[in-house]
N, C-alpha and C. Protein backbone atom coordinates (compact mmCIF):
# COMPACT_ATOMS: atom_id res chain seq x y z
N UNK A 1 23.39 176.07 155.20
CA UNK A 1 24.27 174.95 154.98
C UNK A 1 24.91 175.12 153.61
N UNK A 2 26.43 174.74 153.36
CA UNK A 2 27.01 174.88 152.22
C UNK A 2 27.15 173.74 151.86
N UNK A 3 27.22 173.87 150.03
CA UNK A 3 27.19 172.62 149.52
C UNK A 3 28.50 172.10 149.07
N UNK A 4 29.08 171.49 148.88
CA UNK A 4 30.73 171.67 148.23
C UNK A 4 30.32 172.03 146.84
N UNK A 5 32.05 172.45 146.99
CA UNK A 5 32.03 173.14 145.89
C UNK A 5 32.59 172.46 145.04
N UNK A 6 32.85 172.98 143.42
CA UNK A 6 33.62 172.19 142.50
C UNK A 6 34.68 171.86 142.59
N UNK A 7 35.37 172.16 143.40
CA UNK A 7 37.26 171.96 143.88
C UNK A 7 36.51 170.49 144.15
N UNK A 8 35.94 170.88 145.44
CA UNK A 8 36.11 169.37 146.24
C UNK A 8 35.88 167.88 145.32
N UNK A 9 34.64 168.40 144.66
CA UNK A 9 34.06 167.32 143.41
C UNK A 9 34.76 166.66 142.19
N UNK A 10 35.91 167.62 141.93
CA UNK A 10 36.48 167.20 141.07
C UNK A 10 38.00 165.90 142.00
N UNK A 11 38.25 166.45 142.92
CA UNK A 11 38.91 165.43 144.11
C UNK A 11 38.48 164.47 144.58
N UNK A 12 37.26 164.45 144.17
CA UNK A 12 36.24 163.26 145.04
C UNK A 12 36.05 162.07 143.72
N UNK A 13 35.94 162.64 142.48
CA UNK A 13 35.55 161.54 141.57
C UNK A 13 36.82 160.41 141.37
N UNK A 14 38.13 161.10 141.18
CA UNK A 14 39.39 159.58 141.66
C UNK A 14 38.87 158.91 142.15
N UNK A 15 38.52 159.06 143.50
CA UNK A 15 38.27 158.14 144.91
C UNK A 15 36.73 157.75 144.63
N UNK A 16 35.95 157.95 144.08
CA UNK A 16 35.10 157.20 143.39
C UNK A 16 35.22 156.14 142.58
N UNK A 17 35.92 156.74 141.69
CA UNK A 17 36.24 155.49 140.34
C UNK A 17 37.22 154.41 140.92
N UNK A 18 38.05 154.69 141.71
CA UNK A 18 38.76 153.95 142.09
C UNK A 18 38.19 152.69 143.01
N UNK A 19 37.13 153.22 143.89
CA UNK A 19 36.56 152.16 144.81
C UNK A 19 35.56 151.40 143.51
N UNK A 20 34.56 152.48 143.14
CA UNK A 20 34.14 151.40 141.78
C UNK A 20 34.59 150.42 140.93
N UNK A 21 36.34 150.59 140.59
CA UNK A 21 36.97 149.78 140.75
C UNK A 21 37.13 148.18 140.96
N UNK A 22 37.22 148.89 142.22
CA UNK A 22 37.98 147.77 143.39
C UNK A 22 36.66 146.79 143.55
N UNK A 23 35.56 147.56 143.83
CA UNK A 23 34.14 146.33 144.05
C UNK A 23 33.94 145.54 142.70
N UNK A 24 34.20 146.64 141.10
CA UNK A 24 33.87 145.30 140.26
C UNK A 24 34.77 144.50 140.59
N UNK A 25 36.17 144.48 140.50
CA UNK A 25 37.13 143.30 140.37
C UNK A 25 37.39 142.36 141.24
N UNK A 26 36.46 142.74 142.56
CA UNK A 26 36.21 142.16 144.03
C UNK A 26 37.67 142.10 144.80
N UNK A 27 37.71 141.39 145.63
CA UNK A 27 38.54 141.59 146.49
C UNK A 27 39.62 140.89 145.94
N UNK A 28 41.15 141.97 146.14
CA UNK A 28 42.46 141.50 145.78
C UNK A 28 43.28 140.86 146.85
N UNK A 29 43.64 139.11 146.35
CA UNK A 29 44.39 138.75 147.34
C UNK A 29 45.34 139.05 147.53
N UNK A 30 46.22 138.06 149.30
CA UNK A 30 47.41 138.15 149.24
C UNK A 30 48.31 137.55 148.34
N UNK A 31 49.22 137.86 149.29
CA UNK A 31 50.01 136.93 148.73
C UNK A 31 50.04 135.65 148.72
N UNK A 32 49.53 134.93 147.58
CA UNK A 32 49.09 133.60 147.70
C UNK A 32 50.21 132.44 148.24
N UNK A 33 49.41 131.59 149.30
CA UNK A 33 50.02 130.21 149.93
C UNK A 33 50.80 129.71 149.01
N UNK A 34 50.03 129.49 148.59
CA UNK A 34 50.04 128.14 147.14
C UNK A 34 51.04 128.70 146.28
N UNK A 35 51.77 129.70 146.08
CA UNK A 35 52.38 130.11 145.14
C UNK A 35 54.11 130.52 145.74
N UNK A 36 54.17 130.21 147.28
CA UNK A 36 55.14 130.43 148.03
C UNK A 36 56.39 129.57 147.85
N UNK A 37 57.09 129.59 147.11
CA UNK A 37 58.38 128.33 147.63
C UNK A 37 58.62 127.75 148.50
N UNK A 38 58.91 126.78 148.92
CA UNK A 38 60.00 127.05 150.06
C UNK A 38 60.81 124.99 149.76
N UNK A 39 61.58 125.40 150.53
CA UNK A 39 62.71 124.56 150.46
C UNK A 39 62.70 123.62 151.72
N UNK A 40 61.78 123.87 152.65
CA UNK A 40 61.96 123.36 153.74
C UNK A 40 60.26 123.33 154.30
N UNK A 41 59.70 122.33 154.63
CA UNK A 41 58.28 121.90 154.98
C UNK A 41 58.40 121.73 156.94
N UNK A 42 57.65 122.78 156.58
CA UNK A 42 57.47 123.20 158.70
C UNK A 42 56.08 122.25 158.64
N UNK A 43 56.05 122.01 159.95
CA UNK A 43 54.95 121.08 160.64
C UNK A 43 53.72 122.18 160.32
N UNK A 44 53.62 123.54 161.15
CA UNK A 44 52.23 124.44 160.37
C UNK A 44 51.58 124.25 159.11
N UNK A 45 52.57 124.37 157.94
CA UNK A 45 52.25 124.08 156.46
C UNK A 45 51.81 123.20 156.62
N UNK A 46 52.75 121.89 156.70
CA UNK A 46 52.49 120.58 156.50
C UNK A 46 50.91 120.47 156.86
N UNK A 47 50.64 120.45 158.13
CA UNK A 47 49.30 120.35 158.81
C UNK A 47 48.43 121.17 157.93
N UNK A 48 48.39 122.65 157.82
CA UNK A 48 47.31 123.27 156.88
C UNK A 48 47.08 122.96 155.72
N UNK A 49 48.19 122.17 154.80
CA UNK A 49 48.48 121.71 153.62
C UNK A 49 47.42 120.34 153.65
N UNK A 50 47.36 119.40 154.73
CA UNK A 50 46.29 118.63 154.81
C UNK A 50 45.36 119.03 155.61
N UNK A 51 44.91 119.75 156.10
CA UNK A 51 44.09 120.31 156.53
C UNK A 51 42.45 121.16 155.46
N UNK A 52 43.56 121.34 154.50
CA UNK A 52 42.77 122.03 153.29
C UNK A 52 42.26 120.85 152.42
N UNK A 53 42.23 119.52 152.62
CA UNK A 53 41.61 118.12 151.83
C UNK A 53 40.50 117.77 152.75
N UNK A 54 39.22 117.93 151.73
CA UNK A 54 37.68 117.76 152.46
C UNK A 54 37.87 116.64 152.92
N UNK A 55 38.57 115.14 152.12
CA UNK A 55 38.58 113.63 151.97
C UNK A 55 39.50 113.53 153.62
N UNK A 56 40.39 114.06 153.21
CA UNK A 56 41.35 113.77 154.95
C UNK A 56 40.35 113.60 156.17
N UNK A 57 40.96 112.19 157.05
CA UNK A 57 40.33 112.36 158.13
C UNK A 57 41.56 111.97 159.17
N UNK A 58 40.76 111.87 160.37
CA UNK A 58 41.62 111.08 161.55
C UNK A 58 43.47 111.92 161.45
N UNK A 59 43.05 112.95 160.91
CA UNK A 59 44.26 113.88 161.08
C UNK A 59 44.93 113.57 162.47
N UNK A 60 46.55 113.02 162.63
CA UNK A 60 47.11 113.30 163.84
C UNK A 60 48.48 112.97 163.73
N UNK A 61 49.43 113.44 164.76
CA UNK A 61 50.90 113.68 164.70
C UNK A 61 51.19 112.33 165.76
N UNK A 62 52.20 111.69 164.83
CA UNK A 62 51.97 110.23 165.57
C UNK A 62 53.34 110.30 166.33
N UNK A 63 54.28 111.28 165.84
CA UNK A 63 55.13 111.43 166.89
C UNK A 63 56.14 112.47 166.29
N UNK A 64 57.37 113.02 166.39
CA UNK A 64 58.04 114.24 165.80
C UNK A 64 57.97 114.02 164.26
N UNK A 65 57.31 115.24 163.43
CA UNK A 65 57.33 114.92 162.00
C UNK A 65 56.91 113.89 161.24
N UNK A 66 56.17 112.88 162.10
CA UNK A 66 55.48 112.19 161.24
C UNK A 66 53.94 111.98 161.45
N UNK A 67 53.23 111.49 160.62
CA UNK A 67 51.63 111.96 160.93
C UNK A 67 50.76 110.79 159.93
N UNK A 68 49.52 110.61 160.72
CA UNK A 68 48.71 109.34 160.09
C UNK A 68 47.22 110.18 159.80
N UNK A 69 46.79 109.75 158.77
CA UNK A 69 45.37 110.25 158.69
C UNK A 69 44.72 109.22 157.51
N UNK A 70 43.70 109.64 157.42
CA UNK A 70 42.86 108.45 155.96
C UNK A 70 41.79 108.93 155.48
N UNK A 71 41.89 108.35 154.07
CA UNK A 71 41.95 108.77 152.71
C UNK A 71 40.72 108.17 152.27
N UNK A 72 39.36 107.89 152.20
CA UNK A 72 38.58 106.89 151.31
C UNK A 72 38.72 105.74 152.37
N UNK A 73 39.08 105.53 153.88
CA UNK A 73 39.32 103.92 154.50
C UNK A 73 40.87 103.76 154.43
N UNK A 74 41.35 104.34 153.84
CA UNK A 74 42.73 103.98 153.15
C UNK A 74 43.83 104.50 154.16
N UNK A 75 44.38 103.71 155.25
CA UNK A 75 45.21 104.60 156.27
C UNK A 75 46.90 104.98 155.77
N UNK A 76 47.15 106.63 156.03
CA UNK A 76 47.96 106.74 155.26
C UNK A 76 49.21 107.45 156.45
N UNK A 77 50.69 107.21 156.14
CA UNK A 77 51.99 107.62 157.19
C UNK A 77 52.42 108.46 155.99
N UNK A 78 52.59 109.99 156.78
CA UNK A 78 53.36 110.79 155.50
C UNK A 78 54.68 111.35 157.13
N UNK A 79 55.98 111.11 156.41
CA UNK A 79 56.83 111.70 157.15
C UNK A 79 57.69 112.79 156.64
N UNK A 80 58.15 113.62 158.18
CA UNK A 80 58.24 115.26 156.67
C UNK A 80 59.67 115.05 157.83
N UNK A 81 60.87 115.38 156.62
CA UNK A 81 62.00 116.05 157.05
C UNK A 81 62.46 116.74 156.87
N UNK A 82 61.72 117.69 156.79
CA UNK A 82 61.91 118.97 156.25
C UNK A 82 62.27 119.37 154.96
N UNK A 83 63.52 118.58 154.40
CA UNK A 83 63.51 119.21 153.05
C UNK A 83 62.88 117.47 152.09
N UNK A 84 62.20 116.56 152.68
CA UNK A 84 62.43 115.47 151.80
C UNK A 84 60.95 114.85 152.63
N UNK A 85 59.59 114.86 151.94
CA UNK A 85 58.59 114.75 152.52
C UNK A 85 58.31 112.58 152.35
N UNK A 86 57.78 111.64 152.85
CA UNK A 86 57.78 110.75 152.13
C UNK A 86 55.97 110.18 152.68
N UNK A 87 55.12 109.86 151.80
CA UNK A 87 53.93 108.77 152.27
C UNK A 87 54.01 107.10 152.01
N UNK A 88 53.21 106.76 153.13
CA UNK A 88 53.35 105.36 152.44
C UNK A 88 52.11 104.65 153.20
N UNK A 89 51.61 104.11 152.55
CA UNK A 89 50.36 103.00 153.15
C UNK A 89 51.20 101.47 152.70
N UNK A 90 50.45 101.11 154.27
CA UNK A 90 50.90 99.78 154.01
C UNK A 90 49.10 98.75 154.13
N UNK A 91 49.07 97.56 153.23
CA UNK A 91 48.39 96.85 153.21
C UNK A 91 47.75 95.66 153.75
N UNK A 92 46.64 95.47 154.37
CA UNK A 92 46.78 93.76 154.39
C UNK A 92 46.67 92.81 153.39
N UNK A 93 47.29 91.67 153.54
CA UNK A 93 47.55 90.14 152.72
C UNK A 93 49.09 89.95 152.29
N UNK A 94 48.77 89.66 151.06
CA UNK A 94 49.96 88.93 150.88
C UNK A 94 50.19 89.35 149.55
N UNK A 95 51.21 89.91 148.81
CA UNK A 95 51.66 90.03 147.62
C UNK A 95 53.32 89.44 147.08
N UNK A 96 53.26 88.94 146.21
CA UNK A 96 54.73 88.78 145.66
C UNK A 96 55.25 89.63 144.82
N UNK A 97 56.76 89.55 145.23
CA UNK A 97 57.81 90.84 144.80
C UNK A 97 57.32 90.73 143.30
N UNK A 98 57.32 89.87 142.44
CA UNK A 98 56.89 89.68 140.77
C UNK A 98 55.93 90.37 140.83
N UNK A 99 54.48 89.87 141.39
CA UNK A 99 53.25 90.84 141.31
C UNK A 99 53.67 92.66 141.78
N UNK A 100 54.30 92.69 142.83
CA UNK A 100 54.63 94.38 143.18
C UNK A 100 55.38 94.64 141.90
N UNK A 101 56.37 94.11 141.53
CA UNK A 101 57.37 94.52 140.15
C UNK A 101 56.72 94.72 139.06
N UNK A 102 55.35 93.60 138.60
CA UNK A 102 54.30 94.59 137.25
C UNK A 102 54.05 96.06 137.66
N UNK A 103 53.56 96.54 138.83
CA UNK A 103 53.11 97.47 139.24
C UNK A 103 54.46 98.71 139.04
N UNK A 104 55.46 98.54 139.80
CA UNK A 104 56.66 99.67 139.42
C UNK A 104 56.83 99.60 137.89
N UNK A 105 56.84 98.64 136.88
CA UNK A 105 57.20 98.55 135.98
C UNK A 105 56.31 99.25 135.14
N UNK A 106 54.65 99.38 135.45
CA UNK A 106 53.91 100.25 134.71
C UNK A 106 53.54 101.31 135.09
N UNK A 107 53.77 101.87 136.12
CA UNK A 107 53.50 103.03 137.15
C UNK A 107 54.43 104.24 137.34
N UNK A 108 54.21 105.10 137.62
CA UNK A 108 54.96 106.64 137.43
C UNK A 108 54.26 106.50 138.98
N UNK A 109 55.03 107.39 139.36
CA UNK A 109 55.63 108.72 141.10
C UNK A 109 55.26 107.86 141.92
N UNK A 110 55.15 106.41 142.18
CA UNK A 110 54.93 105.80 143.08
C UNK A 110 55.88 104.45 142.84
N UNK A 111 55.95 103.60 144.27
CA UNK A 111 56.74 102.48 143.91
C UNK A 111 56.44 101.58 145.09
N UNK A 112 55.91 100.54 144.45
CA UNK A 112 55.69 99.30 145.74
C UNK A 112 56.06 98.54 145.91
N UNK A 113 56.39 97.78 147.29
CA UNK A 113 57.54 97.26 147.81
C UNK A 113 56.89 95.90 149.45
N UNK A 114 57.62 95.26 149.76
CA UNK A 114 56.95 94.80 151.00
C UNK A 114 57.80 95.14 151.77
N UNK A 115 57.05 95.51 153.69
CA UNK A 115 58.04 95.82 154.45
C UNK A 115 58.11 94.16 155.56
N UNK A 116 58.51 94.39 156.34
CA UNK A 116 59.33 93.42 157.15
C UNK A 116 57.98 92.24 157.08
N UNK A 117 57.04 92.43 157.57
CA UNK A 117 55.86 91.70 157.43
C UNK A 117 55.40 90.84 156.00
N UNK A 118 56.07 91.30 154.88
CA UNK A 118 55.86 90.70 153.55
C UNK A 118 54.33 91.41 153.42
N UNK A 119 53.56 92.35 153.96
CA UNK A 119 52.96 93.38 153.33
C UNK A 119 53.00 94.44 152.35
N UNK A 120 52.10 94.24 151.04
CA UNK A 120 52.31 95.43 150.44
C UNK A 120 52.24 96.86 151.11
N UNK A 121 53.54 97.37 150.62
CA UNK A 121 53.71 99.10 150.76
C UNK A 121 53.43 99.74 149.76
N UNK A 122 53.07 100.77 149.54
CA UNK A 122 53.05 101.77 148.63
C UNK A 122 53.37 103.76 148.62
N UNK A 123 54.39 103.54 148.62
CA UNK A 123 55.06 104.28 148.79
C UNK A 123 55.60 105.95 147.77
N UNK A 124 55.68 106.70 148.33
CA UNK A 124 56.12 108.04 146.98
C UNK A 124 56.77 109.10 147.70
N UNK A 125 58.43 109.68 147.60
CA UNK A 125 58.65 110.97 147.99
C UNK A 125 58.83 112.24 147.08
N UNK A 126 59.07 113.30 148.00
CA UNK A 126 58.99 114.38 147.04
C UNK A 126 59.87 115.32 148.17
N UNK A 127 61.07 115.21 147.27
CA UNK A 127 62.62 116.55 147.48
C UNK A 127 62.17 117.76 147.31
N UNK A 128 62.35 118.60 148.15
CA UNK A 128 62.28 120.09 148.66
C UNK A 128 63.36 120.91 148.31
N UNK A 129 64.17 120.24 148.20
CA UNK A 129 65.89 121.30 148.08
C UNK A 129 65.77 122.11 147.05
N UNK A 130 65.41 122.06 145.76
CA UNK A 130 65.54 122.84 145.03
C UNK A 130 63.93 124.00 145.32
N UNK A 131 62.97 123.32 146.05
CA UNK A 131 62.60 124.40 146.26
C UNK A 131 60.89 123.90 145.39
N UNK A 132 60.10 123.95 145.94
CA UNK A 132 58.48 123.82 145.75
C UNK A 132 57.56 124.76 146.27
N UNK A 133 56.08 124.58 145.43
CA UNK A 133 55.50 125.33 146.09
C UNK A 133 54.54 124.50 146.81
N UNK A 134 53.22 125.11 147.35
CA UNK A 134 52.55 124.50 148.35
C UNK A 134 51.17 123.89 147.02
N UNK A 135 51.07 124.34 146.33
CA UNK A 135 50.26 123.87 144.50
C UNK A 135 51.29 122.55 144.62
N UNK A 136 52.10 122.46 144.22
CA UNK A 136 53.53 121.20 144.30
C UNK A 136 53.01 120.19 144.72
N UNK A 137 53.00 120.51 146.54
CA UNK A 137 52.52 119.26 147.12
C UNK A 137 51.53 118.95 147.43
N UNK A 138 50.24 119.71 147.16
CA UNK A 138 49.07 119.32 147.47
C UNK A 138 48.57 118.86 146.10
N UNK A 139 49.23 118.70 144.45
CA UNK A 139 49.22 117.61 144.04
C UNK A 139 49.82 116.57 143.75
N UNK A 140 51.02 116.60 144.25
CA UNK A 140 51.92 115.52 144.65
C UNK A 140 50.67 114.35 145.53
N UNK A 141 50.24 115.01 146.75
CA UNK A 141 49.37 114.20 147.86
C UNK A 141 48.46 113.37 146.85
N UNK A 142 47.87 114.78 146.13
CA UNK A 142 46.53 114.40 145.11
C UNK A 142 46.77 113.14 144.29
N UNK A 143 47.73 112.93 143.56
CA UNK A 143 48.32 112.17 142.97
C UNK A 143 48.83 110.87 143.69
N UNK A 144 49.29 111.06 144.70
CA UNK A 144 48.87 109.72 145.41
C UNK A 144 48.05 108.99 146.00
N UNK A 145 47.09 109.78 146.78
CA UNK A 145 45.92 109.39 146.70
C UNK A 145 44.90 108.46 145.53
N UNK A 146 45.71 109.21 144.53
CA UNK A 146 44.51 108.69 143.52
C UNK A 146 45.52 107.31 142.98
N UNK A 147 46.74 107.18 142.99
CA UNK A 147 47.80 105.50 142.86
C UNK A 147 47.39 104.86 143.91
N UNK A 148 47.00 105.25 144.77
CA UNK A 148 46.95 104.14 146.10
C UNK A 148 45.62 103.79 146.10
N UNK A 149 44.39 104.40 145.21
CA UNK A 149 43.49 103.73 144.93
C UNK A 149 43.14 102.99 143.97
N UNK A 150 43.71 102.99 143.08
CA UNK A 150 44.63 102.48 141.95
C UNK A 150 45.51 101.10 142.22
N UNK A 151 46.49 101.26 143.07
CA UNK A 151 46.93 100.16 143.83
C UNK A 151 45.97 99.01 144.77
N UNK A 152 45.23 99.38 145.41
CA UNK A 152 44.25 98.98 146.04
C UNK A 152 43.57 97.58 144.89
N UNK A 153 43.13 98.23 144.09
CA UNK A 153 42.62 97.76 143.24
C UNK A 153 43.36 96.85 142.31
N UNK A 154 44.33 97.11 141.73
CA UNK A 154 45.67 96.56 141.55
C UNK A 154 45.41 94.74 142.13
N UNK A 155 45.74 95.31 143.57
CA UNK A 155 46.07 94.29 145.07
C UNK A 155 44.50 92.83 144.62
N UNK A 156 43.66 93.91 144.74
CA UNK A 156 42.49 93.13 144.78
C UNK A 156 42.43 91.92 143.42
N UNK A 157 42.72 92.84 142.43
CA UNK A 157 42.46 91.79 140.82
C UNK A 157 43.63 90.54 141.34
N UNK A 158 44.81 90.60 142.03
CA UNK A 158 45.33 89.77 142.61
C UNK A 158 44.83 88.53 143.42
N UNK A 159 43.50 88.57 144.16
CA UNK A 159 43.12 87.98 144.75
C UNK A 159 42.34 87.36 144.41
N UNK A 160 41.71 87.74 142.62
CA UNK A 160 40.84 87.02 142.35
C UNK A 160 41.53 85.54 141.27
């Protein structure tokens, strides 16, 4: 039996060092999701985009492009038009436009409002045209999530 020889050995140590390499620095991703632009929010994204939140539940498509799921109890309508995404929870009781108006008046990326019912809404969109990534809106979501519990609470000191 022959043993290799030094040709081969000296060809073989590249492809050594190189995989040695590759295992310390572990595995190289793709091309990352999260780092993708885009200008226009497809129903796939959209869905995997909440799909990837442990807290999300009751995930479902309530009819073309728009979709209900909940947050902490907290039931939430996010509607996607492709380039112009919008959420909004609406509340039970009763609030006045003055009481909703402290709230816009001290509050950033959100804005509350009553709809036909004289229920508080709470509401936030986020424009696509110039172009986002999928990091963008999954803390855009994050960020509302955490006003609408915020709001919640808001609602409640109201009642006392």
């Amino acid at each position: 039996m022959k043993v290799a020889g030094p040709a081969l050995r000296r060809r073989t140590w590249p492809v050594v060092l190189c995989l040695a390499a590759l295992v310390a620095v572990g595995p190289v991703p793709a091309w990352a999701e999260d780092d993708d632009i885009v200008t226009k929010m497809s129903a796939r994204r959209l869905e995997r985009i909440l799909n990837s939140f442990n807290d999300v539940k009751n995930l479902r498509e309530v009819k073309d492009d728009a979709y209900s799921f909940e947050v902490d109890g907290l039931k939430i309508l996010l509607f996607n038009s492709g380039q112009t995404m919008q959420v909004a929870a609406i509340f039970d009781g009763r609030a006045t436009l003055e009481r909703l108006n402290q709230w816009n008046l001290s509050k950033k990326f959100t804005r509350a409002l009553r709809n036909s019912d004289h229920k508080p809404v709470l509401d936030s969109a986020l424009e696509l045209t110039g172009g986002v990534t999928e990091l963008n809106v999954k803390e855009w979501l994050k960020t509302y999530v955490y006003m609408l519990k915020e709001f919640r609470k808001f609602l409640e000191e109201d009642d006392d």
